[in-house]
N, C-alpha and C. Protein backbone atom coordinates (compact mmCIF):
# COMPACT_ATOMS: atom_id res chain seq x y z
N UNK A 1 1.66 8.40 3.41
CA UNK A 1 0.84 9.48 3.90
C UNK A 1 0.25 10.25 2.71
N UNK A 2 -0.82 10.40 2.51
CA UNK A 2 -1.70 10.81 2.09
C UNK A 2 -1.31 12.47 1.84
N UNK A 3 -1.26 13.21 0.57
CA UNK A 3 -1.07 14.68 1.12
C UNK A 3 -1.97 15.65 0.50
N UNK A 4 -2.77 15.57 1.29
CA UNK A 4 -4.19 16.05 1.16
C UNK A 4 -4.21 17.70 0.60
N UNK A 5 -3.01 18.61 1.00
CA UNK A 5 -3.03 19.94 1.01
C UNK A 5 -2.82 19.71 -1.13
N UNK A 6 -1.55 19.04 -1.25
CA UNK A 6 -1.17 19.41 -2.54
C UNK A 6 -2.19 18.75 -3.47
N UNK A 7 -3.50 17.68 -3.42
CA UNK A 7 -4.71 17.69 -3.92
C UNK A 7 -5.35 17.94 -4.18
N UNK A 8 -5.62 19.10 -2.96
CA UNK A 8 -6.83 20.29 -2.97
C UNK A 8 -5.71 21.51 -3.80
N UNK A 9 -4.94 21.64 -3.57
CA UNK A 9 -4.30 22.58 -4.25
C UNK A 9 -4.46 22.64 -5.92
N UNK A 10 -4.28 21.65 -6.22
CA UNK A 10 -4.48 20.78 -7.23
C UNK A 10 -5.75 21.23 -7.96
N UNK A 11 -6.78 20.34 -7.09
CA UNK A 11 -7.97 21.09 -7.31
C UNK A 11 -8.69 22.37 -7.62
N UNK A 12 -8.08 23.13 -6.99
CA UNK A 12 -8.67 24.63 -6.91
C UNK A 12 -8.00 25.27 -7.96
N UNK A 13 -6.78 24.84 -8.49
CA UNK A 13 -6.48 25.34 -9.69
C UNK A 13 -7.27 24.84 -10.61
N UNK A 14 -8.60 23.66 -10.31
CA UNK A 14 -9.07 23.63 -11.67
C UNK A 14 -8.30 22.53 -12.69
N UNK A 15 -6.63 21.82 -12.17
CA UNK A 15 -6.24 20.97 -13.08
C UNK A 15 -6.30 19.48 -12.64
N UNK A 16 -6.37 18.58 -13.63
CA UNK A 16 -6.33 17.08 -13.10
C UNK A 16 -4.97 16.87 -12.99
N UNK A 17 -4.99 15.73 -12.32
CA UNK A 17 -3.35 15.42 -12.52
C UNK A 17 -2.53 15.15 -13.74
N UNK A 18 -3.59 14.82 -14.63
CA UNK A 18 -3.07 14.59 -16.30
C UNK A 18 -2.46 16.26 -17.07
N UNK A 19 -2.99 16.79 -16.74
CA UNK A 19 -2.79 18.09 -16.96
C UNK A 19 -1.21 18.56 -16.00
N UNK A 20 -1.63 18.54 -14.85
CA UNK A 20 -0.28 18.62 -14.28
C UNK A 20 0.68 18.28 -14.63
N UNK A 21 0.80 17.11 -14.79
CA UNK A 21 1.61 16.11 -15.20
C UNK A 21 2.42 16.82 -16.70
N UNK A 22 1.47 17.13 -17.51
CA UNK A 22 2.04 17.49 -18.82
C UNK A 22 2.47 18.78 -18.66
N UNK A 23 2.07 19.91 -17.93
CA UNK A 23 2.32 20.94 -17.62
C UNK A 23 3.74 21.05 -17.15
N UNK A 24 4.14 20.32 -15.83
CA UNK A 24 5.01 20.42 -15.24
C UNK A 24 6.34 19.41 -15.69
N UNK A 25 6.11 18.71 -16.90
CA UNK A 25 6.74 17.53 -17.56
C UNK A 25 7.40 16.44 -16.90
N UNK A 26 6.20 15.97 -16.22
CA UNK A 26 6.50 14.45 -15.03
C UNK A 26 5.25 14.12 -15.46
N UNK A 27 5.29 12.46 -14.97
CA UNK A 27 4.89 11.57 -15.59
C UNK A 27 3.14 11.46 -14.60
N UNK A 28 2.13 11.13 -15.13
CA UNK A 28 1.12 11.30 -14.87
C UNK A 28 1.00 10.30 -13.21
N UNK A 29 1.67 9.23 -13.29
CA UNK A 29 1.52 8.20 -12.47
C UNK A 29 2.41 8.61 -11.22
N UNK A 30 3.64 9.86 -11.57
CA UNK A 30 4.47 10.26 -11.09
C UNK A 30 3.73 11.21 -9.75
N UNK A 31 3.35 12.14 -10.48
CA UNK A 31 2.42 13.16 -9.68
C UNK A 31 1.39 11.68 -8.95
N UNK A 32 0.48 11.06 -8.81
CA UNK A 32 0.11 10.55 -8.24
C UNK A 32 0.64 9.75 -7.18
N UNK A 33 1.35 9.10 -7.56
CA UNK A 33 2.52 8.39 -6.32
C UNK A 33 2.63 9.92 -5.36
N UNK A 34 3.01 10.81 -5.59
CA UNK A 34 3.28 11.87 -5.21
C UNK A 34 2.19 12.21 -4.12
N UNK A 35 0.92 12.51 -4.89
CA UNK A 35 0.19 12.68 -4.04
C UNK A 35 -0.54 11.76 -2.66
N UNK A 36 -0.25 10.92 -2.96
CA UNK A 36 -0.51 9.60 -2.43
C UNK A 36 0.07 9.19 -1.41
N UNK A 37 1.84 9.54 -1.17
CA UNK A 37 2.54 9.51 -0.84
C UNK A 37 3.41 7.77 -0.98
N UNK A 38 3.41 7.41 -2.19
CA UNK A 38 4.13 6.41 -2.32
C UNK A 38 5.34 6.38 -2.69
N UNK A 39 5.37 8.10 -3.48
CA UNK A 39 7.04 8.46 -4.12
C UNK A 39 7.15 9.34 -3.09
N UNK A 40 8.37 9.71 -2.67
CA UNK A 40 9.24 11.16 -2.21
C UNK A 40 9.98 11.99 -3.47
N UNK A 41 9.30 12.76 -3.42
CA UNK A 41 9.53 13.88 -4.95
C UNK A 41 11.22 14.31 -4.48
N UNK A 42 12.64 14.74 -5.04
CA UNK A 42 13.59 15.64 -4.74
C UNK A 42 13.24 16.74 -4.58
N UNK A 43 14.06 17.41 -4.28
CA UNK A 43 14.01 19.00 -3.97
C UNK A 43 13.79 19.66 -4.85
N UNK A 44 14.24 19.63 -6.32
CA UNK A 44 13.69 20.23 -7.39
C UNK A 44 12.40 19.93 -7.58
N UNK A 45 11.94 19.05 -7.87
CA UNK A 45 10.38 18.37 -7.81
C UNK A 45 9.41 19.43 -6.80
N UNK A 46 10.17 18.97 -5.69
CA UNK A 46 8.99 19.70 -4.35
C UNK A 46 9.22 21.18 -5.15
N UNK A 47 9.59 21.75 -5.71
CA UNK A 47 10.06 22.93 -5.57
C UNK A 47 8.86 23.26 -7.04
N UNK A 48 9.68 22.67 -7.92
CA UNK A 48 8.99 22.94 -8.90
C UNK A 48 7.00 22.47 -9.05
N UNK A 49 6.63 21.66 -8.11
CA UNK A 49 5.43 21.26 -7.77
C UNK A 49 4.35 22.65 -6.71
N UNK A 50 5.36 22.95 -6.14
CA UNK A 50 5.15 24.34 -5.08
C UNK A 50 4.69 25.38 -5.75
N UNK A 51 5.84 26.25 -6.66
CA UNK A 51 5.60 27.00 -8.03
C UNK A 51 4.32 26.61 -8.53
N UNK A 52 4.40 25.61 -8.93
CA UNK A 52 3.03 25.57 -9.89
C UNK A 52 1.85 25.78 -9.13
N UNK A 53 1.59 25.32 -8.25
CA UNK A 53 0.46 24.92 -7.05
C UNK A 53 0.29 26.35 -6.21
N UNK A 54 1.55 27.16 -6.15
CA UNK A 54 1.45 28.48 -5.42
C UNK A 54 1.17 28.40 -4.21
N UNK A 55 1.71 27.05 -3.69
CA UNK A 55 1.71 26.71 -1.75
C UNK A 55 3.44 26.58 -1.49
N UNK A 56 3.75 27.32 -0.26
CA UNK A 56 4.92 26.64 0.12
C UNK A 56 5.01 25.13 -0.10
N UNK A 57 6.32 24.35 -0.21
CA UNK A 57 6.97 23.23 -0.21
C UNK A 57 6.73 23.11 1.43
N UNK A 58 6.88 23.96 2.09
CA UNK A 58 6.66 23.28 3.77
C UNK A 58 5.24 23.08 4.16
N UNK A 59 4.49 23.30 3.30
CA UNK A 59 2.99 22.95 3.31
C UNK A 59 2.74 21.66 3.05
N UNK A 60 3.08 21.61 1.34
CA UNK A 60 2.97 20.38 0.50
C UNK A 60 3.14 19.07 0.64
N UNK A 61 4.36 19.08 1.48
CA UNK A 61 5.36 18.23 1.77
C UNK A 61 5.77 18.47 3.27
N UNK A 62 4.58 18.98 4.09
CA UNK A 62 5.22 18.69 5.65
C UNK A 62 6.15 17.67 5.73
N UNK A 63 5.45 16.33 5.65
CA UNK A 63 5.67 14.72 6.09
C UNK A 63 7.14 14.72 5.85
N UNK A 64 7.55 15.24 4.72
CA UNK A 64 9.08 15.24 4.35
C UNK A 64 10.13 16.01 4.66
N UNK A 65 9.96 17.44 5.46
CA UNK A 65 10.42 18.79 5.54
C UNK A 65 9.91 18.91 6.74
N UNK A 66 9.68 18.07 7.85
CA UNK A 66 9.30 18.73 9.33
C UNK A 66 10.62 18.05 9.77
């Protein structure tokens, strides 16, 4: 599943995922699986991805947390 919210989130901050990636110190391909929904991030991850992005984790990550 596709997670369209934490993309645009993404977006509107203005950062690529390469940036993210180095920002948040996960791996560039990491955050993409992510967004994509090919990885399931842990709870620290969702958490620390949330923080950065400034959306709830129950936003980000419905698909995983409903």
């Amino acid at each position: 599943m596709h997670r369209i919210e934490m993309q645009q989130a993404r977006k509107s901050l203005g950062k690529s995922q390469r940036v993210m990636s180095i920002e948040l110190e996960l791996s560039e391909s990491y955050i993409r699986q992510i967004e994509y929904g090919v990885k399931e991030p842990g709870g620290k991850t969702m958490l620390k991805i949330s923080k950065y992005l400034g959306v709830p984790a129950e936003i980000l990550f419905k698909d995983l947390l409903s």
